[in-house]
Protein backbone atom coordinates (compact mmCIF):
# COMPACT_ATOMS: atom_id res chain seq x y z
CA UNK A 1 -35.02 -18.86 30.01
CA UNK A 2 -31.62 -20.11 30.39
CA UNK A 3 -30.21 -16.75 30.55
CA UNK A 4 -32.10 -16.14 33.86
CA UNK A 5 -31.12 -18.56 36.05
CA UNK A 6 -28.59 -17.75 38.71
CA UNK A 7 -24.93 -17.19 37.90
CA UNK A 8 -25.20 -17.40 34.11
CA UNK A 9 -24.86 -13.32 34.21
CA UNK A 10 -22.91 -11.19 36.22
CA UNK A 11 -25.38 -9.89 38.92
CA UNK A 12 -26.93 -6.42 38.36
CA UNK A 13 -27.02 -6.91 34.54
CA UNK A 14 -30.91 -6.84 33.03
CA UNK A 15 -32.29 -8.38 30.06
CA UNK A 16 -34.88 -6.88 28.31
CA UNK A 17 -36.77 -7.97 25.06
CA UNK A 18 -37.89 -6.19 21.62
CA UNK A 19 -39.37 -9.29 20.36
CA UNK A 20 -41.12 -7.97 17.29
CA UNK A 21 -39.95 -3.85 17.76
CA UNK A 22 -37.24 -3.60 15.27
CA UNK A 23 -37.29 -7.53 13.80
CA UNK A 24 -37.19 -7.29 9.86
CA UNK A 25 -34.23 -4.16 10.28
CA UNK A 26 -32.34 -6.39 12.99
CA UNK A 27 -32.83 -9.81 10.73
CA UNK A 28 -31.50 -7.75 7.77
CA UNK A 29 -28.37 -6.27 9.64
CA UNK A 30 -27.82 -9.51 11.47
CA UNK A 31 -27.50 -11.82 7.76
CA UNK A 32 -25.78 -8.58 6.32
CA UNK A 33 -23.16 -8.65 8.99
CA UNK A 34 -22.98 -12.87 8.83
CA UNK A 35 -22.44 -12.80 5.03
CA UNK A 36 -19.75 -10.13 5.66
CA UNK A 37 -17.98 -12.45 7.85
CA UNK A 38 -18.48 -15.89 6.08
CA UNK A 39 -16.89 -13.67 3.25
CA UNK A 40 -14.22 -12.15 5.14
CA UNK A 41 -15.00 -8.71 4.11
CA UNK A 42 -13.58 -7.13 7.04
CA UNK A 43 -9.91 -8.30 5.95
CA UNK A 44 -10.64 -6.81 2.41
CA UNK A 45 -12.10 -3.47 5.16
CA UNK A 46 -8.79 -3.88 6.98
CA UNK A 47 -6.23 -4.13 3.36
CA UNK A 48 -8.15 -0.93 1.66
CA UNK A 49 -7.84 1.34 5.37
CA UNK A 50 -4.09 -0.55 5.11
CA UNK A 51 -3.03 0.42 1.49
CA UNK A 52 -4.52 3.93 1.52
CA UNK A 53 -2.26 4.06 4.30
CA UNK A 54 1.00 2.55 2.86
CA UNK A 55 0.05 4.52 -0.50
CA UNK A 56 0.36 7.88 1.33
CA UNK A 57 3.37 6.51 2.94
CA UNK A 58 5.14 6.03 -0.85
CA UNK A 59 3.85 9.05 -1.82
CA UNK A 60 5.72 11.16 0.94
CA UNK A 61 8.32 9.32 0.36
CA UNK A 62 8.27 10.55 -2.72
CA UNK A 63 8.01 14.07 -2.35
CA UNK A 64 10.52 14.08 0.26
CA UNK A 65 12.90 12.60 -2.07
CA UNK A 66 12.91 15.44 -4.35
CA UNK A 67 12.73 17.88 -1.37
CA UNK A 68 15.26 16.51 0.29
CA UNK A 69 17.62 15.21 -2.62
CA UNK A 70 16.96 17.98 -5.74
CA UNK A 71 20.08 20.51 -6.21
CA UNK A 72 17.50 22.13 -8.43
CA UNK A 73 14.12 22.79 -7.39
CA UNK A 74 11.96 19.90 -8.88
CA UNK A 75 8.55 19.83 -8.09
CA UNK A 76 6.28 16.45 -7.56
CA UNK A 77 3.56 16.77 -10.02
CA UNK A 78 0.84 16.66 -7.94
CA UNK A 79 -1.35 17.53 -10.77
CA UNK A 80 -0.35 13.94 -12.87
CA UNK A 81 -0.65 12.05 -9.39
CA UNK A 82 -4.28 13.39 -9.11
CA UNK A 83 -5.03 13.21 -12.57
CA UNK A 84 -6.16 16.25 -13.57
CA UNK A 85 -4.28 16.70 -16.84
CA UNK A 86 -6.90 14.76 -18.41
CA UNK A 87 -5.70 11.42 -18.05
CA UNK A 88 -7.36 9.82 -15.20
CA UNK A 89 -4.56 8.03 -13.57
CA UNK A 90 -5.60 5.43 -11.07
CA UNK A 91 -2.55 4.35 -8.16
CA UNK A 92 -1.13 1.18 -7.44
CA UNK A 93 0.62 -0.58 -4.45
CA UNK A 94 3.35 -2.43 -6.64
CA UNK A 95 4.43 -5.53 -5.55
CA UNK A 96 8.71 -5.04 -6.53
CA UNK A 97 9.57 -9.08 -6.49
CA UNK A 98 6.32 -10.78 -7.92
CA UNK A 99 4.23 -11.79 -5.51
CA UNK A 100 2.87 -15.31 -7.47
CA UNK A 101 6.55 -16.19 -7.90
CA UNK A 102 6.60 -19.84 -7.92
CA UNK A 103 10.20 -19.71 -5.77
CA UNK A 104 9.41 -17.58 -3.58
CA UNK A 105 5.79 -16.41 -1.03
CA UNK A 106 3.95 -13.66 -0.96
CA UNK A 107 5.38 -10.24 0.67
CA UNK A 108 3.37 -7.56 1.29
CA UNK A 109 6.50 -6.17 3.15
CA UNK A 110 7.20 -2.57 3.05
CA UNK A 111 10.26 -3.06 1.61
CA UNK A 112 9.12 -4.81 -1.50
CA UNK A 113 6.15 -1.86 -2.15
CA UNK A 114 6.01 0.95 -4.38
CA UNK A 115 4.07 3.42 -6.05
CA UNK A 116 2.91 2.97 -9.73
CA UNK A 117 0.30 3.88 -11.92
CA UNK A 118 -2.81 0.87 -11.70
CA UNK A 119 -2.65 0.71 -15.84
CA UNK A 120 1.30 -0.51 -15.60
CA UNK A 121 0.93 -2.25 -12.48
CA UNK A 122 -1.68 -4.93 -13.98
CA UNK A 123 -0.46 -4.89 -17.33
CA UNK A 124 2.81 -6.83 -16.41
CA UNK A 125 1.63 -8.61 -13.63
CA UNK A 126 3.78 -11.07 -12.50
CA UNK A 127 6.69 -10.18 -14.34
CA UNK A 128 9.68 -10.88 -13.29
CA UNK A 129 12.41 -7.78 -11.65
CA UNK A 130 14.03 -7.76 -15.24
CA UNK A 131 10.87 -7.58 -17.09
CA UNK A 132 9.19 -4.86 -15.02
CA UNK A 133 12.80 -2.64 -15.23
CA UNK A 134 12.81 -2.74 -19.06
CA UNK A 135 8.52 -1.17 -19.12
CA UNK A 136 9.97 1.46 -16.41
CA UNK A 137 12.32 2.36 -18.20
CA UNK A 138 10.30 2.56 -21.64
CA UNK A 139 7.70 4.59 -20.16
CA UNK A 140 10.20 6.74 -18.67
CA UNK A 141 11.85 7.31 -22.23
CA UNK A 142 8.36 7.91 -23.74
CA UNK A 143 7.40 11.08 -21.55
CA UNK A 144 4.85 9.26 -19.62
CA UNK A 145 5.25 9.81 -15.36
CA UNK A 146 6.87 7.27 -13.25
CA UNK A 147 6.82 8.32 -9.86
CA UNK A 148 10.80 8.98 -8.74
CA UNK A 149 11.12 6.17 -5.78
CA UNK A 150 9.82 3.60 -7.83
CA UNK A 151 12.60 4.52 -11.15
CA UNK A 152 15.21 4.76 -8.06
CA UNK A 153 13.99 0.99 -7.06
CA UNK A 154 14.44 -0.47 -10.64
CA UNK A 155 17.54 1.37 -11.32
CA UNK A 156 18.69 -0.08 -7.59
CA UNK A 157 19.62 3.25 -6.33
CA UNK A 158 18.84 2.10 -3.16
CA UNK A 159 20.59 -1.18 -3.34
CA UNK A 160 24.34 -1.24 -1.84
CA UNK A 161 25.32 -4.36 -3.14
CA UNK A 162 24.69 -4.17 -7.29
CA UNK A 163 25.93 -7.82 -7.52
CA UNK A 164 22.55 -8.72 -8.82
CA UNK A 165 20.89 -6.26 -10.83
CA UNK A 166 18.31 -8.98 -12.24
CA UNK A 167 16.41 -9.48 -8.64
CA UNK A 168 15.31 -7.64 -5.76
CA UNK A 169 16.23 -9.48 -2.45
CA UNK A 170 16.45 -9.26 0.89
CA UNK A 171 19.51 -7.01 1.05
CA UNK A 172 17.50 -4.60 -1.17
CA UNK A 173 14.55 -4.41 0.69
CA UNK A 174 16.80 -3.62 3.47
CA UNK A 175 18.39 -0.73 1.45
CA UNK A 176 15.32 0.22 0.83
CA UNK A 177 13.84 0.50 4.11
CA UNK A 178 17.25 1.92 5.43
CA UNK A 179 16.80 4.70 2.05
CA UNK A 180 12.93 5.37 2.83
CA UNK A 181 13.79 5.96 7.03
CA UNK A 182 16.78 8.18 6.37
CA UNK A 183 14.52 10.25 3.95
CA UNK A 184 11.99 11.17 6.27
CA UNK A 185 13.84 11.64 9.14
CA UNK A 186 15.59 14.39 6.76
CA UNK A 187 12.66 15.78 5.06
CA UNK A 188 10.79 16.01 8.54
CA UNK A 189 13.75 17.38 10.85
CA UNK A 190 13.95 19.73 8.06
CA UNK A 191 10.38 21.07 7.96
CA UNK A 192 9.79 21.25 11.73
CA UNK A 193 13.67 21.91 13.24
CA UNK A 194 13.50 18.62 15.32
């Protein structure tokens, strides 16, 4: 009744009622969508739509890298990424400077994310920059794919100052950033003359 009195809604809106038309499906949908947001689901919505994005992003980067940088023609191989040579290889957003440092907060920056493989990724964790160089580089040396961008990161190809090879900082993420830009603006002038 209070929604009919005068100047509670804008003139020429009507109300109407369903009172019992569509109750049980509306109750359901109505708790669904109240547990979703007592639970914040729509930020966990938001990070997956996010990552898939950013993933895609480190993955071009990736293949533009060896387009763009290769004196011999390397190829990306696309069919490792996917996982169709039997190992089903599940992708990461890795986190380059731990993000449960005790020094330091979290960034989700983009120029402290890269691309590795989930099964690496968790199995070091929170290791620190020094730690997670030396399992690059012994996967590397056993054969087994690390995606190009993410060895450049760890070998700080990217990084101008090499005064501290043990860290990645704000300089590097910089690089980084700096690296990832010029990259695509190459790879894409390239492709479509711009």
């Amino acid at each position: 009744d209070a929604y009919i009195k005068p100047g509670v809604m804008p003139d020429g809106v009507k109300l109407t009622n369903a009172t019992g038309a569509y109750g049980l499906a509306l109750s359901e949908h109505m708790t669904a969508q109240l547990l979703a947001i007592m639970k914040k689901l729509y930020i966990y919505y938001d990070n997956q739509n996010h990552r898939r994005k950013i993933r895609k992003l480190l993955l071009l980067f990736n293949i533009a890298t060896l387009v763009c940088k290769s004196e011999k023609q390397y190829r990306f191989p696309f069919d490792i990424y996917k996982g169709e040579t039997g190992d089903k290889i599940k992708w990461d957003i890795e986190h380059i400077h731990a993000t449960a440092d005790e020094t330091d907060e979290a960034d989700d920056s983009m120029g402290n994310l890269t691309l590795l493989d989930a099964q690496t990724n968790r199995s070091y964790q929170n290791s620190t920059f020094v730690e997670k160089r030396k399992i690059i580089i012994d996967r590397e040396s056993k054969g087994l794919f690390v995606p190009l961008c993410t060895k450049n990161i760890f070998l700080k190809v990217y990084s101008k100052n090499l005064d501290s090879m043990d860290s990645w900082g704000a300089d590097d993420k910089r690089d980084y950033i700096e690296e990832m830009d010029k990259i695509l603006k190459v790879f894409f002038d390239g492709r479509f003359g711009r």
